[in-house]
N, C-alpha and C. Protein backbone atom coordinates (compact mmCIF):
# COMPACT_ATOMS: atom_id res chain seq x y z
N UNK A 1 0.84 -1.17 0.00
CA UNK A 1 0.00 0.00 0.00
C UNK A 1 0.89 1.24 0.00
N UNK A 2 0.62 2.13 -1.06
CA UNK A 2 1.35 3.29 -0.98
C UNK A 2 0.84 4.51 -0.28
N UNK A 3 1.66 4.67 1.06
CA UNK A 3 0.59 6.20 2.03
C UNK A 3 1.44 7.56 1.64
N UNK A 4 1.54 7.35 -0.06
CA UNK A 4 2.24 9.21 -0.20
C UNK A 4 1.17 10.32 -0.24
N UNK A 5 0.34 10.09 -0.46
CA UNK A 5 -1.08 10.68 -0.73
C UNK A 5 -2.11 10.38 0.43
N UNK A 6 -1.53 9.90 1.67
CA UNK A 6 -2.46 9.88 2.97
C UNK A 6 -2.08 10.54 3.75
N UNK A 7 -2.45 11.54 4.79
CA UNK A 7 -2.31 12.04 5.79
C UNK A 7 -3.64 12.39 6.31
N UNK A 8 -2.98 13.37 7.32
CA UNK A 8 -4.18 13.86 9.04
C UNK A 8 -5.69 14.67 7.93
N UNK A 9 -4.63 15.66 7.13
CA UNK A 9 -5.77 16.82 6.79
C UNK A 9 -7.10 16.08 5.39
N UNK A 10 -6.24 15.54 4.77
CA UNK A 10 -7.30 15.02 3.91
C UNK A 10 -6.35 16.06 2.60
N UNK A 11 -5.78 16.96 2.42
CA UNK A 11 -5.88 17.79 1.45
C UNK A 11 -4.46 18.04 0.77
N UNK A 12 -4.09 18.26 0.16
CA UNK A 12 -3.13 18.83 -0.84
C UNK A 12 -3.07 19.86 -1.64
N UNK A 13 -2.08 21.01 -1.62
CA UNK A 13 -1.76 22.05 -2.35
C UNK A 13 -1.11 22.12 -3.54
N UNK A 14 -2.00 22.15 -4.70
CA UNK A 14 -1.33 22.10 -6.08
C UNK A 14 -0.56 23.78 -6.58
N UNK A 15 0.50 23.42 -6.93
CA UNK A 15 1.26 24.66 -7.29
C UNK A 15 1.43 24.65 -8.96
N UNK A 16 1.22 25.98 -9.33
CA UNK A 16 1.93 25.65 -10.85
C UNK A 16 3.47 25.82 -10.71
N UNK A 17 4.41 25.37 -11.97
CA UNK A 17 5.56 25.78 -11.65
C UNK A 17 5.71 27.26 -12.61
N UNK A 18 7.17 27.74 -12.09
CA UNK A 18 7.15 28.77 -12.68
C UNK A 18 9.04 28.72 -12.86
N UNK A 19 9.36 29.93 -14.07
CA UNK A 19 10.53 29.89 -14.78
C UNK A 19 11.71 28.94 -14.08
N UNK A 20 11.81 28.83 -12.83
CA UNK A 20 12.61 28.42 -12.12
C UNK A 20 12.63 26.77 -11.17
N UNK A 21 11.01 26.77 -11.28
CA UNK A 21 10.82 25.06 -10.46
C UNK A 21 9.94 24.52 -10.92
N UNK A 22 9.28 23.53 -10.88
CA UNK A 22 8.54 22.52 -11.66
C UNK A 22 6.96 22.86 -10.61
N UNK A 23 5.79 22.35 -11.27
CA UNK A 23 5.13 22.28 -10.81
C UNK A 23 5.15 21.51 -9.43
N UNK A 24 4.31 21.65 -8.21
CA UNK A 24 4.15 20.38 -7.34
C UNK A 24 3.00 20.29 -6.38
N UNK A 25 2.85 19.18 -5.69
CA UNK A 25 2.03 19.28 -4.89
C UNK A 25 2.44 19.24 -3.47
N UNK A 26 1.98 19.62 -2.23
CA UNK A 26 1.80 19.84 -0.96
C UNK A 26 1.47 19.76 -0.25
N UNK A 27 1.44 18.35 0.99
CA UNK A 27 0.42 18.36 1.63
C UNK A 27 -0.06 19.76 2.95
N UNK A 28 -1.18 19.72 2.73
CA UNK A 28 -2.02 20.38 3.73
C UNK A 28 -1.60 20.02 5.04
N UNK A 29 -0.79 20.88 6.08
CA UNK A 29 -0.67 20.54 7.72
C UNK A 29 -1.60 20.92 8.21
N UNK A 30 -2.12 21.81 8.31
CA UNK A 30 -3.08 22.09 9.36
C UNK A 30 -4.21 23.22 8.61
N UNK A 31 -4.94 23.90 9.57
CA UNK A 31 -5.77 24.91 8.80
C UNK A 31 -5.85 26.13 9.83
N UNK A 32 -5.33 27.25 9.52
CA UNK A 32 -5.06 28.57 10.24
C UNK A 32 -6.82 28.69 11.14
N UNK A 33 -6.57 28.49 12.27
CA UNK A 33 -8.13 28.80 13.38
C UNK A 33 -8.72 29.65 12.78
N UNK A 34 -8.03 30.89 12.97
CA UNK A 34 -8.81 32.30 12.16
C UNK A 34 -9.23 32.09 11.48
N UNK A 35 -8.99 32.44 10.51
CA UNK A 35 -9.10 32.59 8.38
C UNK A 35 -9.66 31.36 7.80
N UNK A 36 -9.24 30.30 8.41
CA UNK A 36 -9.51 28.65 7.77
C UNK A 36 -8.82 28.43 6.79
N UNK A 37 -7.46 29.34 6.29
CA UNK A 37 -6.54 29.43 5.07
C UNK A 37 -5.55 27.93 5.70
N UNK A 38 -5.59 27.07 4.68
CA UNK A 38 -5.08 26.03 4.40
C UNK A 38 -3.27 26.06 4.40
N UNK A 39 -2.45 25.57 5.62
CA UNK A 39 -1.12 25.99 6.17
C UNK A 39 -0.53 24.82 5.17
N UNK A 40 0.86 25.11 5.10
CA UNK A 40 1.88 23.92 4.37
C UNK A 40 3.12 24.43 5.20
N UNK A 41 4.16 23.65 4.96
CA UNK A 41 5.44 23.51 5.44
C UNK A 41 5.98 24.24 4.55
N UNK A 42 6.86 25.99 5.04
CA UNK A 42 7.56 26.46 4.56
C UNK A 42 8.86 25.84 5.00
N UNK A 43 9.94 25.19 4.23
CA UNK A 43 10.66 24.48 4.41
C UNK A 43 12.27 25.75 4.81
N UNK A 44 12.34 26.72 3.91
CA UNK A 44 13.62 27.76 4.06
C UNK A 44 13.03 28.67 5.36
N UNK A 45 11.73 28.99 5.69
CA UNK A 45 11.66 29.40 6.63
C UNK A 45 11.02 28.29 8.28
N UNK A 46 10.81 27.33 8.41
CA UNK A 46 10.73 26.40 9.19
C UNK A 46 9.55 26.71 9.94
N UNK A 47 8.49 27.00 9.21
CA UNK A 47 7.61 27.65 9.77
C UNK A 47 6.37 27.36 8.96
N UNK A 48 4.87 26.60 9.48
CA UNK A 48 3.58 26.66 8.51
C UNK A 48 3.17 27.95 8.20
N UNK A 49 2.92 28.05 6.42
CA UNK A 49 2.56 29.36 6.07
C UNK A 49 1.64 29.06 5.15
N UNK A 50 0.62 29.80 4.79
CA UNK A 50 -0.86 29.73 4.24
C UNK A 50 -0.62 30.18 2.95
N UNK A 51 -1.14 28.90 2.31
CA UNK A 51 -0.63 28.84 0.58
C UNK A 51 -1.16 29.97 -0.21
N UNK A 52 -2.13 30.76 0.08
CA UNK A 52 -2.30 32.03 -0.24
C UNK A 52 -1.02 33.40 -0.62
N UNK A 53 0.16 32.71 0.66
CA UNK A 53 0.96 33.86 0.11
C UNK A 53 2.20 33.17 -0.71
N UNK A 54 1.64 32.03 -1.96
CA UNK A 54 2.59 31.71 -2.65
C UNK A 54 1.81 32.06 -3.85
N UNK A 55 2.83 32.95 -4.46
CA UNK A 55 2.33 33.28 -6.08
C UNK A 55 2.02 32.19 -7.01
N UNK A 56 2.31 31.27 -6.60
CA UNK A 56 1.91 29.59 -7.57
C UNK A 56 1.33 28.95 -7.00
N UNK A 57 0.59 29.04 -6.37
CA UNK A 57 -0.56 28.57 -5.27
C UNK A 57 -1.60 28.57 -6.97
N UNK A 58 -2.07 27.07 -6.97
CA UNK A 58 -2.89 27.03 -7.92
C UNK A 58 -4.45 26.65 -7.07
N UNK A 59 -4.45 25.23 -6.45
CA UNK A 59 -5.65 25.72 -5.66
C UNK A 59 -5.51 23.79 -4.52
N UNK A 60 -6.18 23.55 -4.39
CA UNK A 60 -6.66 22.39 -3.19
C UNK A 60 -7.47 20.85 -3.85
N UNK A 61 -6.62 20.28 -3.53
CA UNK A 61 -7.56 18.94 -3.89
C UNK A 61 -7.42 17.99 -2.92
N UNK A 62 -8.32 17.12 -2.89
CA UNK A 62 -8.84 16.26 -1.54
C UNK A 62 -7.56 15.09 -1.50
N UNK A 63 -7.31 14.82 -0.52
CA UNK A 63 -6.24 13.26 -0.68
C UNK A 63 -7.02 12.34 0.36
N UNK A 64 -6.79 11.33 0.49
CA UNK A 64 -7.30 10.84 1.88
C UNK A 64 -6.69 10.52 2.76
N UNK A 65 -7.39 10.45 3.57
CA UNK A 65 -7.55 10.23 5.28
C UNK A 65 -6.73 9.51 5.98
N UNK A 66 -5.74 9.27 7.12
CA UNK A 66 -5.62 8.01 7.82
C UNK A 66 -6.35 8.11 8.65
N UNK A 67 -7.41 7.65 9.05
CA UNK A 67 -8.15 7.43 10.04
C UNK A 67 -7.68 6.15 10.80
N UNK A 68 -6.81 5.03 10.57
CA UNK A 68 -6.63 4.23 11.79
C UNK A 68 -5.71 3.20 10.63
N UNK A 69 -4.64 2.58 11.65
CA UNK A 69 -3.98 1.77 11.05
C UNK A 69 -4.25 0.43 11.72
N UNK A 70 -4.39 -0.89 11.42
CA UNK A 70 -4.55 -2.10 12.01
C UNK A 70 -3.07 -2.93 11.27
N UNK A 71 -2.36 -3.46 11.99
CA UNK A 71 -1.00 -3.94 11.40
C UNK A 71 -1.61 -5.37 11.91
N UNK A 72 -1.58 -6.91 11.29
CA UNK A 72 -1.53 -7.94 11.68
C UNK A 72 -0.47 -8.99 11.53
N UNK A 73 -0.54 -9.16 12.16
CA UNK A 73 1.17 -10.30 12.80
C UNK A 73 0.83 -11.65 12.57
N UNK A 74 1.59 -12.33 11.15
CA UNK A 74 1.26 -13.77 11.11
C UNK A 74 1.81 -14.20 12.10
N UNK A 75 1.67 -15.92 12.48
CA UNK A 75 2.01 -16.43 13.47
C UNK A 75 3.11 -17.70 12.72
């Protein structure tokens, strides 16, 4: 099972690329209390920042869920 496309939020940030980096996607960490603006991992500044203030912020699409893992142990 591949969990690159699973996490907490459900969501992902699609970026276009521009002269310098390729398009990509992003998962969604959390969601700003206030605003409800959708946070990602600014990686050069180490800090969640709301994909709004990225000029290639294209827009949000759903990923799914982990809602619970069950691991079973042959015998």
């Amino acid at each position: 099972m591949n969990l690159r496309h699973f996490h907490q939020t459900g969501w992902n940030a699609i970026f276009n690329g521009t002269d310098t980096t390729i398009g990509r996607t992003v998962r969604v960490e959390a969601w700003e209390p206030a605003t409800g603006a959708a946070l990602v991992v600014d990686r050069e500044r180490g800090t969640l920042r709301p994909v709004m203030d990225y000029e290639e912020f294209s827009h949000l699409e759903q990923a799914d869920q982990v809602v619970a893992w069950l691991a079973l142990r042959r015998r």
